[in-house]
N, C-alpha and C. Protein backbone atom coordinates (compact mmCIF):
# COMPACT_ATOMS: atom_id res chain seq x y z
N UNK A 1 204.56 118.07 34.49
CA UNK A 1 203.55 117.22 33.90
C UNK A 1 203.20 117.68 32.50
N UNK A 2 202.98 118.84 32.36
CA UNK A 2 202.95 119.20 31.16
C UNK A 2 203.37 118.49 29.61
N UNK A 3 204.89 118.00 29.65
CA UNK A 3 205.92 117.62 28.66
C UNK A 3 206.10 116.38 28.67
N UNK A 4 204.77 115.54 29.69
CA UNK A 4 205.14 113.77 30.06
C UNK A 4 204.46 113.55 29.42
N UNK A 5 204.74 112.06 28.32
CA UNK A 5 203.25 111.59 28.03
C UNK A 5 202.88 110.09 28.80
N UNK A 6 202.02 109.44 28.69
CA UNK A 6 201.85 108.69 29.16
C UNK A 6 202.36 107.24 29.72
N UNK A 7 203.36 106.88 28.88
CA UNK A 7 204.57 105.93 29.42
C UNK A 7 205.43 106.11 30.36
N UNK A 8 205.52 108.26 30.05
CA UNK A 8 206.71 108.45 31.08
C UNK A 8 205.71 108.34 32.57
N UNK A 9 204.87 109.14 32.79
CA UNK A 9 203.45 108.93 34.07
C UNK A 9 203.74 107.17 34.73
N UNK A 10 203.36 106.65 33.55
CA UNK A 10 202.99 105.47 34.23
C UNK A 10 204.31 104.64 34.38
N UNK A 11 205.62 104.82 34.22
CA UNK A 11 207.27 104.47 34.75
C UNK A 11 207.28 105.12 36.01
N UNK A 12 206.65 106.25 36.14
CA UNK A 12 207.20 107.35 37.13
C UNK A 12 205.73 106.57 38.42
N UNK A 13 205.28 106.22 37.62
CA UNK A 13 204.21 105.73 39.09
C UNK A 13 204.54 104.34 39.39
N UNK A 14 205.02 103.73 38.54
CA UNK A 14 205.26 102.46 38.98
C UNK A 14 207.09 102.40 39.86
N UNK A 15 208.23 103.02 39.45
CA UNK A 15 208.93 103.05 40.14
C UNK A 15 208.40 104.01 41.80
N UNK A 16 207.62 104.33 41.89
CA UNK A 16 207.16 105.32 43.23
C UNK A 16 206.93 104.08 44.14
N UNK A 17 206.22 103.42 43.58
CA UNK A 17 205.63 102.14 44.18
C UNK A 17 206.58 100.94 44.60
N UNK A 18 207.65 100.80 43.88
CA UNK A 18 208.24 100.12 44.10
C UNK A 18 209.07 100.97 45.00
N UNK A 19 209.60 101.90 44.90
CA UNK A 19 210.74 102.44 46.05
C UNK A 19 210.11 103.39 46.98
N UNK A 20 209.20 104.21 47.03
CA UNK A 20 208.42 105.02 48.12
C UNK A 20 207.85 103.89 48.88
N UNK A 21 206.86 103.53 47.87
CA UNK A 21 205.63 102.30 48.37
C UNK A 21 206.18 100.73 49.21
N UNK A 22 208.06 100.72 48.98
CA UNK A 22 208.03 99.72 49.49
C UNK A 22 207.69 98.08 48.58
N UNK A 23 207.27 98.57 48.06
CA UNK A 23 206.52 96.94 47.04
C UNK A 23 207.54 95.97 46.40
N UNK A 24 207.18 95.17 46.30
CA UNK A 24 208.09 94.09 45.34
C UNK A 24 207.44 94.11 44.24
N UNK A 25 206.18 94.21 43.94
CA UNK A 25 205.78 94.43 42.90
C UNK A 25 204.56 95.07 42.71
N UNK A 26 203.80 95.51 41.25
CA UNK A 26 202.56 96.53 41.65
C UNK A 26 201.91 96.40 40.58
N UNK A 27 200.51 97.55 40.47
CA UNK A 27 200.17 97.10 39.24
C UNK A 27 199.13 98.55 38.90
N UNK A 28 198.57 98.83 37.88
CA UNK A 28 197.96 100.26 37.85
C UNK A 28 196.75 99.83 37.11
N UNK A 29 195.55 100.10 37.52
CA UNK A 29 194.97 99.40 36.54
C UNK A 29 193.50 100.82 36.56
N UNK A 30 193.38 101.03 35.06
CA UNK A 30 192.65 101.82 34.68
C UNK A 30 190.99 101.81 34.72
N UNK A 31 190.41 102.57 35.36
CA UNK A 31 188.62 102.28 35.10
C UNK A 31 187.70 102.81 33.99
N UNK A 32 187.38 101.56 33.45
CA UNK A 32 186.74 101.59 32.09
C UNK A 32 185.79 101.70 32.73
N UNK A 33 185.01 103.42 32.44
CA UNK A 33 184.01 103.64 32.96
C UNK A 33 182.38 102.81 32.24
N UNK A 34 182.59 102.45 30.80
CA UNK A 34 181.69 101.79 29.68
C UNK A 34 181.62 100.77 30.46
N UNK A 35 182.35 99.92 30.85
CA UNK A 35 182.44 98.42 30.94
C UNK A 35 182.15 98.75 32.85
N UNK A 36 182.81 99.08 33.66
CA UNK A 36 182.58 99.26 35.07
C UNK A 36 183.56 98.48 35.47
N UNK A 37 184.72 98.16 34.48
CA UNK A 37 185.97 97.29 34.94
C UNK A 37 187.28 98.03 35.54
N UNK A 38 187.84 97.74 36.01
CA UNK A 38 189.35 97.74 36.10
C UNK A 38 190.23 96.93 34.98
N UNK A 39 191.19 97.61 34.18
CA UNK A 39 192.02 96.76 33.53
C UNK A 39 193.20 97.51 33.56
N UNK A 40 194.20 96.34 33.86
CA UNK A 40 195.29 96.65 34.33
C UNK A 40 196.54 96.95 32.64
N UNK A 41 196.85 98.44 33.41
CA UNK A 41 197.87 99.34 31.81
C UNK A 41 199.16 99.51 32.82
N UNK A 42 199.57 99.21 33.61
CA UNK A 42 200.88 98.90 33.90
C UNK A 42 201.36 98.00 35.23
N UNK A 43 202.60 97.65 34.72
CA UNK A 43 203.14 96.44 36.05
C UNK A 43 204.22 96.73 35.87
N UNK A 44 204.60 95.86 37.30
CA UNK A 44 206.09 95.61 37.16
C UNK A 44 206.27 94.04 38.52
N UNK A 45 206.89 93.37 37.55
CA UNK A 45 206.73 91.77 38.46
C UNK A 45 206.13 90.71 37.89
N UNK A 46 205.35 91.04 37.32
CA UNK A 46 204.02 89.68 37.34
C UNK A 46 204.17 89.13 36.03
N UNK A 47 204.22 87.38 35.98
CA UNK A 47 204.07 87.08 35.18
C UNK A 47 202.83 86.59 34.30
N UNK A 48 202.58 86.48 32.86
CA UNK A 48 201.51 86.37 31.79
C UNK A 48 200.64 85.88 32.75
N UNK A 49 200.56 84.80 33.01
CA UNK A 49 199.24 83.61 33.85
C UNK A 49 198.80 85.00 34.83
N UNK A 50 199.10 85.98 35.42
CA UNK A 50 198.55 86.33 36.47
C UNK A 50 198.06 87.78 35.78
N UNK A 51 198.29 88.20 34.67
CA UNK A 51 198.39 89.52 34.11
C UNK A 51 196.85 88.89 33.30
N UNK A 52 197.05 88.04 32.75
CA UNK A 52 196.08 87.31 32.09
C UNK A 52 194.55 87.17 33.00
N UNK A 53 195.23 86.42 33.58
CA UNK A 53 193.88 86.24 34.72
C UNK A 53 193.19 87.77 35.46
N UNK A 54 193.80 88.59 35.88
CA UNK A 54 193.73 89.77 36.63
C UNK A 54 193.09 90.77 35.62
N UNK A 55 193.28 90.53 34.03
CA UNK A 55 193.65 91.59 33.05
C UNK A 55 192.20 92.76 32.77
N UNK A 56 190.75 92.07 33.31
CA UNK A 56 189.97 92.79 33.26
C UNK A 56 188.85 92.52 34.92
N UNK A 57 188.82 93.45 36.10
CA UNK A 57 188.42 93.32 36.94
C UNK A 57 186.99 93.88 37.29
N UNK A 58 186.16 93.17 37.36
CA UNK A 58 184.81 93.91 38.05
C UNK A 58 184.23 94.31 39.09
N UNK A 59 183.53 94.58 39.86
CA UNK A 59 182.69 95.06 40.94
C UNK A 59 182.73 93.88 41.88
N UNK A 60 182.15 92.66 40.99
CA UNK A 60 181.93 91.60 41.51
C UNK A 60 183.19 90.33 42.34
N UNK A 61 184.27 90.96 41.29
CA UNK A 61 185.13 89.92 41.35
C UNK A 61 186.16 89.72 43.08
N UNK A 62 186.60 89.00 43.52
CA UNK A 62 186.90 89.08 44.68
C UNK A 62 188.34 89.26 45.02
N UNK A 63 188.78 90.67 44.65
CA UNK A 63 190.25 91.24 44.53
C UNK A 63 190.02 92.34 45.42
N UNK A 64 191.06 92.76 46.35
CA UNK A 64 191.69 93.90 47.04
C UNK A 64 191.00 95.15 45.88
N UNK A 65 191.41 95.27 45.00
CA UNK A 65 191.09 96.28 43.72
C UNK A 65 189.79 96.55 43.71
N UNK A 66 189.06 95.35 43.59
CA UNK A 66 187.72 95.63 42.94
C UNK A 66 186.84 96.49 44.87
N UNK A 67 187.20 95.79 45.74
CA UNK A 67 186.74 96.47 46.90
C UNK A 67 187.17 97.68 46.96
N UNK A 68 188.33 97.76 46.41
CA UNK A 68 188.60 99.69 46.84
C UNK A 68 187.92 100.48 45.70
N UNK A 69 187.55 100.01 44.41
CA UNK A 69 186.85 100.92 43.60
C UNK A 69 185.35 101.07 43.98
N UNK A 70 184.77 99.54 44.55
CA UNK A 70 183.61 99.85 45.11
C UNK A 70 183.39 100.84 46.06
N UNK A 71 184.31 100.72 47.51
CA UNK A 71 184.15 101.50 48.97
C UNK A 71 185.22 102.81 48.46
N UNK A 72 185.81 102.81 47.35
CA UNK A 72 186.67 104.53 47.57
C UNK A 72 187.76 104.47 48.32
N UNK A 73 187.58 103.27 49.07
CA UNK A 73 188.47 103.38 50.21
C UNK A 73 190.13 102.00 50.01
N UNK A 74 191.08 102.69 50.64
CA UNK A 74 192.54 101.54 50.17
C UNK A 74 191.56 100.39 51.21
N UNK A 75 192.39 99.58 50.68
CA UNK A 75 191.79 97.94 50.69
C UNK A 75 193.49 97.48 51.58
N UNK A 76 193.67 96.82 52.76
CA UNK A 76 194.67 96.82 53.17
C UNK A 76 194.59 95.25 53.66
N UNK A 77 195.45 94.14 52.52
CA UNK A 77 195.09 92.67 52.99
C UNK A 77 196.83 92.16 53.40
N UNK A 78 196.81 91.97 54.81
CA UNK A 78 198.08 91.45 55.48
C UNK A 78 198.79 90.33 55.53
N UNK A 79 197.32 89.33 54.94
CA UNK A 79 197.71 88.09 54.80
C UNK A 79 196.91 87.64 53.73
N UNK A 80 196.76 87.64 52.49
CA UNK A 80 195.84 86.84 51.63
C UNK A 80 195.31 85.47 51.81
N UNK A 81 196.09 84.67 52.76
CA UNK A 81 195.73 83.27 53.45
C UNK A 81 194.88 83.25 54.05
N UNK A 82 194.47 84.57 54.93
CA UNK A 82 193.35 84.45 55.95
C UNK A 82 192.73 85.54 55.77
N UNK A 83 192.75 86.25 54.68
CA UNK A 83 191.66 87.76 54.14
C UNK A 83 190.74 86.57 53.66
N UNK A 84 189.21 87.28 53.83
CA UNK A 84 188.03 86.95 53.66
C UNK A 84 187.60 87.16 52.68
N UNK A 85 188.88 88.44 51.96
CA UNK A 85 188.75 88.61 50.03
C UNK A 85 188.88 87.30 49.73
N UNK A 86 189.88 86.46 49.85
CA UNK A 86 190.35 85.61 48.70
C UNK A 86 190.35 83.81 49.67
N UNK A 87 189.97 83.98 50.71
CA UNK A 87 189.85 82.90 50.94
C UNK A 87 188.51 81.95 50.11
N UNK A 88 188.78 80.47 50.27
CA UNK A 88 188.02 80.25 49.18
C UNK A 88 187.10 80.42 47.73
N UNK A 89 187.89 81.74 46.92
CA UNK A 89 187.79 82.12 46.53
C UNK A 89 188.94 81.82 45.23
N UNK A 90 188.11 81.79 43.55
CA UNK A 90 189.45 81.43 42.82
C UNK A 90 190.35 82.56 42.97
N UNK A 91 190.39 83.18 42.95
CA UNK A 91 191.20 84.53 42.63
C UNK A 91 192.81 84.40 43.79
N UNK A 92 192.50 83.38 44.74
CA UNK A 92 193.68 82.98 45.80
C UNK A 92 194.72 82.43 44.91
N UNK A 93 194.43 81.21 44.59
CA UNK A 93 195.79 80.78 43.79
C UNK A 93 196.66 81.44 42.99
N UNK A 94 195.90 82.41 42.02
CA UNK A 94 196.51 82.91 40.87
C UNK A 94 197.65 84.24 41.89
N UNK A 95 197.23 84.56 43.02
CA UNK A 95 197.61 85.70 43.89
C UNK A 95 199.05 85.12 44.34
N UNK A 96 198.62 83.98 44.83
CA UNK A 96 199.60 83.21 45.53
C UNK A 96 200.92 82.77 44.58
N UNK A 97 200.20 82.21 43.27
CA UNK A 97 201.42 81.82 42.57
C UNK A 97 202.28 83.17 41.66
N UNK A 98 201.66 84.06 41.75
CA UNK A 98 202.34 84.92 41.61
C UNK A 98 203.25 85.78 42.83
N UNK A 99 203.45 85.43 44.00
CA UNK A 99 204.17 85.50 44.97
C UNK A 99 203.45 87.08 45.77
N UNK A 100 201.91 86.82 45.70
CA UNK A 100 201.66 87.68 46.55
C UNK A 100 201.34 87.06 48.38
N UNK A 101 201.81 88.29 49.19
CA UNK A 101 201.46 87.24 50.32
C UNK A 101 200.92 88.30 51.01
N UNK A 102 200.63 89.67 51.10
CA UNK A 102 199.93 90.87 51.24
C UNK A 102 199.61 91.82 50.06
N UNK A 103 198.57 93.03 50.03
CA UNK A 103 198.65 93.43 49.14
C UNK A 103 197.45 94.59 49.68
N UNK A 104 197.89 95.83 49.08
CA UNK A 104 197.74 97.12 49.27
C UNK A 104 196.82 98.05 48.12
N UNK A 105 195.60 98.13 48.07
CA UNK A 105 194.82 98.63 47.05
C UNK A 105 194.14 99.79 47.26
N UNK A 106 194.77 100.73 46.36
CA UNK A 106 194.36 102.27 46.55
C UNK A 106 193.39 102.93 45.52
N UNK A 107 192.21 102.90 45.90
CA UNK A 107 191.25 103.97 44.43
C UNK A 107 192.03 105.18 44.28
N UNK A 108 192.36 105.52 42.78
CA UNK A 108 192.77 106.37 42.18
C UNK A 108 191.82 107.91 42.46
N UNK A 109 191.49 108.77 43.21
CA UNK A 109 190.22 109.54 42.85
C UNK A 109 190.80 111.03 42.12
N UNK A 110 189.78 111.53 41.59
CA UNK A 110 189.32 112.68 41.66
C UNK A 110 188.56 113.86 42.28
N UNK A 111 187.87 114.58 41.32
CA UNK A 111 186.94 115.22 41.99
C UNK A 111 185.37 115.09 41.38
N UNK A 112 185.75 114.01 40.52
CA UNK A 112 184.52 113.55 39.46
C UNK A 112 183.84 112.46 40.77
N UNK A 113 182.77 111.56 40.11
CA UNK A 113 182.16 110.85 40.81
C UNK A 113 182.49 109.34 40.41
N UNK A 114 183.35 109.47 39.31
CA UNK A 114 183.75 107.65 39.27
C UNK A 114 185.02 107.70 39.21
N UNK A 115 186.16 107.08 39.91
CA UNK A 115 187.22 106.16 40.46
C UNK A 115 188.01 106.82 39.04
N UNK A 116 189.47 106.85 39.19
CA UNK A 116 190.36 106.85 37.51
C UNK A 116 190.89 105.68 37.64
N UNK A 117 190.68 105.14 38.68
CA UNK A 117 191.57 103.63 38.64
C UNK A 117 191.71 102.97 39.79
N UNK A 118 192.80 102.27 40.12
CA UNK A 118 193.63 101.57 41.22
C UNK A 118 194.77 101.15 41.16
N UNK A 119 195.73 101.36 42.07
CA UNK A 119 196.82 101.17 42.15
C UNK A 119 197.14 100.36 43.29
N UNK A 120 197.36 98.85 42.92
CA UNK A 120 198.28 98.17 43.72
C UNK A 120 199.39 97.88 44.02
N UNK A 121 199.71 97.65 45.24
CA UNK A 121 200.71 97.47 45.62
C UNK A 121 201.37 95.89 46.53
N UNK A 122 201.85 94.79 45.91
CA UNK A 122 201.94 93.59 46.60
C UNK A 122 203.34 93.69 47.07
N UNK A 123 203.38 92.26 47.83
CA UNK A 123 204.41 92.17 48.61
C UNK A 123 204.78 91.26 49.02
N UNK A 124 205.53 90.31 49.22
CA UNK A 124 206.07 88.61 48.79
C UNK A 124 206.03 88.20 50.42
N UNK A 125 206.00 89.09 51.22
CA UNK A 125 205.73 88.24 52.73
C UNK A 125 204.56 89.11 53.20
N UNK A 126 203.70 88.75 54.30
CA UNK A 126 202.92 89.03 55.25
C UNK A 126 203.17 90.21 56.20
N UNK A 127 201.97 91.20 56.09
CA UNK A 127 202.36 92.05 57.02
C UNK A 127 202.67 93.74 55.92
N UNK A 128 202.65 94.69 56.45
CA UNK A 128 202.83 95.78 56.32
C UNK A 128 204.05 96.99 56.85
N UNK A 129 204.30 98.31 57.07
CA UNK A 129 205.11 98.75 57.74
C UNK A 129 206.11 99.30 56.66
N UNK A 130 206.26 99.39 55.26
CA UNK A 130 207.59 99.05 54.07
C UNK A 130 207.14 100.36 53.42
N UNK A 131 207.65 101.48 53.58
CA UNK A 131 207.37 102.32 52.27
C UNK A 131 206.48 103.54 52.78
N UNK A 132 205.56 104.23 51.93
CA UNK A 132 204.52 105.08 52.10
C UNK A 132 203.79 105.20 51.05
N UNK A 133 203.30 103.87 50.75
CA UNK A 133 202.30 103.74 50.01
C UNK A 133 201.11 105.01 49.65
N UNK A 134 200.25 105.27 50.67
CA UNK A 134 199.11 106.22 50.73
C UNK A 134 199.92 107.63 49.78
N UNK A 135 201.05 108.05 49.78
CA UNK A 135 202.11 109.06 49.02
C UNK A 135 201.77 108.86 47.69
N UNK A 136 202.30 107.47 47.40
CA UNK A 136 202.13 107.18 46.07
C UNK A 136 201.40 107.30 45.37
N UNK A 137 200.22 106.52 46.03
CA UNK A 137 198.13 106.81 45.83
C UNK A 137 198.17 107.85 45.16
N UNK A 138 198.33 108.97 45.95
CA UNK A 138 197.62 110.43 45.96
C UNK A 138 198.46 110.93 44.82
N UNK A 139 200.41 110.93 44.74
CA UNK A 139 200.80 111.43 43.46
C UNK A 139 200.20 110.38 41.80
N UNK A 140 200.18 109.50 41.93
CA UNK A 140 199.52 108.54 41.26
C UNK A 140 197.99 109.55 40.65
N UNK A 141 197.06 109.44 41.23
CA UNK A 141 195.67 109.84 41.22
C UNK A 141 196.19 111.58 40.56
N UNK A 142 197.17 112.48 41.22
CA UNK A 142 197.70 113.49 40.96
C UNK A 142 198.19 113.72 39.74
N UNK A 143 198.97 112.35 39.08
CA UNK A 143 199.23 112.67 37.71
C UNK A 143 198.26 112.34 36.92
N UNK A 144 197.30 111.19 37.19
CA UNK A 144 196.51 110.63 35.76
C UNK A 144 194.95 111.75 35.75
N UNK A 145 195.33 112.94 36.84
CA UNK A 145 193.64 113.43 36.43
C UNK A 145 194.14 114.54 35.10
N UNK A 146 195.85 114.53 34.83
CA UNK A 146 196.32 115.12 33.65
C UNK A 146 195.98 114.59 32.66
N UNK A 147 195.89 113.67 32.52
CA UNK A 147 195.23 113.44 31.26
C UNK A 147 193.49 112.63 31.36
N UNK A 148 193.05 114.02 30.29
CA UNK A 148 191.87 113.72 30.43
C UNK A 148 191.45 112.48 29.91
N UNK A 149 190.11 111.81 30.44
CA UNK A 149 189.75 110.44 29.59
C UNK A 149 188.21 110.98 28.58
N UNK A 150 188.61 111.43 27.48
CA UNK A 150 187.86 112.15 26.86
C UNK A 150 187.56 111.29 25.61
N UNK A 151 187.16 111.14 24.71
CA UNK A 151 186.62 110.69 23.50
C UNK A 151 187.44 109.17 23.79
N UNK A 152 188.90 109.25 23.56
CA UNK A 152 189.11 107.87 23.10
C UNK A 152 188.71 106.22 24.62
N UNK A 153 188.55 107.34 25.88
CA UNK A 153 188.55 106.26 26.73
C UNK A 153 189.87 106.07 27.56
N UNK A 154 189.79 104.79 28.67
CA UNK A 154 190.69 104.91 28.82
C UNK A 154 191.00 103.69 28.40
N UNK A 155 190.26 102.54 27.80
CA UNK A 155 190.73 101.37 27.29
C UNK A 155 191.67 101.47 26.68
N UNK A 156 191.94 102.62 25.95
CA UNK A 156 192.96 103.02 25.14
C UNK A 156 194.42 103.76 25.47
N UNK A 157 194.48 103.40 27.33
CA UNK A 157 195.72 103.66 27.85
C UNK A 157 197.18 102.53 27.31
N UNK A 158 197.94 103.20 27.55
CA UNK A 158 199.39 102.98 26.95
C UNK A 158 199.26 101.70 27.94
N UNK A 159 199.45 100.68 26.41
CA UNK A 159 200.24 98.98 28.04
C UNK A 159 201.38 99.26 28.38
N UNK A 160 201.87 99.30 29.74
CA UNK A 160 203.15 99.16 29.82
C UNK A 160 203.77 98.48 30.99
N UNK A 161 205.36 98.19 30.67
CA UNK A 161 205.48 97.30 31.63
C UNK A 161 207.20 97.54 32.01
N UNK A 162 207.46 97.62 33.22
CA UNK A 162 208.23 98.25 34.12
C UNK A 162 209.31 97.40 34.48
């Protein structure tokens, strides 16, 4: 970790996800502790309309993500059709047309008291069982407490895309 900088971290977490984790596709999204958002600094899969829409997440908003930064806890939705996150809820369509049909949301932690992030993990059919997601989580959360979020923030994480 030492000699990585931040593009290489966030390649190395997003391929984990895709081949440990099982995923078809994923997404890393950083907590702007100023703002109390999630905004998402790396993917791999998703197209503009859904990167767009997703691109800054709150407390409030009704995503897998925003529940696991609230409760700390992975957010585990098997069916987005019949999760109580996104049913009637806008945030369904944009999920859907981006070919999510489950989806796997892990708070990033530390040993501080606010979240470094979230890391999702989607998946184009229903259901679970693919990978070892919770692995990923923890090396994930393991690399980004390397770099500190000190003066510049983390709004100011590397975009990148996988």
């Amino acid at each position: 970790m030492g000699d990585a900088d931040k593009p290489t971290v966030m390649e190395a977490i997003l391929r984990a996800a895709l081949t440990a984790g099982g995923a078809d596709f994923c997404d890393l999204q950083v907590h702007d502790r100023q703002e109390g958002a999630l905004r998402i600094r790396a993917q791999h899969g998703f197209r503009p309309a859904f990167l767009s829409f997703f691109a800054s997440i709150t407390t409030g908003h009704p995503t897998a993500c925003a529940k696991a930064l609230v409760t700390r806890t992975p957010v585990l939705v098997d069916d987005v059709t019949r999760s109580p996150i996104f049913v009637g809820q806008p945030t369904l369509a944009p999920i859907l047309d981006a070919g999510t049909r489950s989806v796997a949301s892990y708070p990033l932690l530390d040993e501080g008291p606010q979240p470094l992030g979230v890391l999702s993990l989607h998946y184009s059919r229903p259901g679970f069982g693919r990978g070892v997601p919770e692995l990923v989580a923890l090396g994930a959360a393991t690399a980004l407490k390397h770099f500190p979020l000190d003066g510049d923030g983390p709004g100011h994480w590397y975009n990148f895309t996988l």
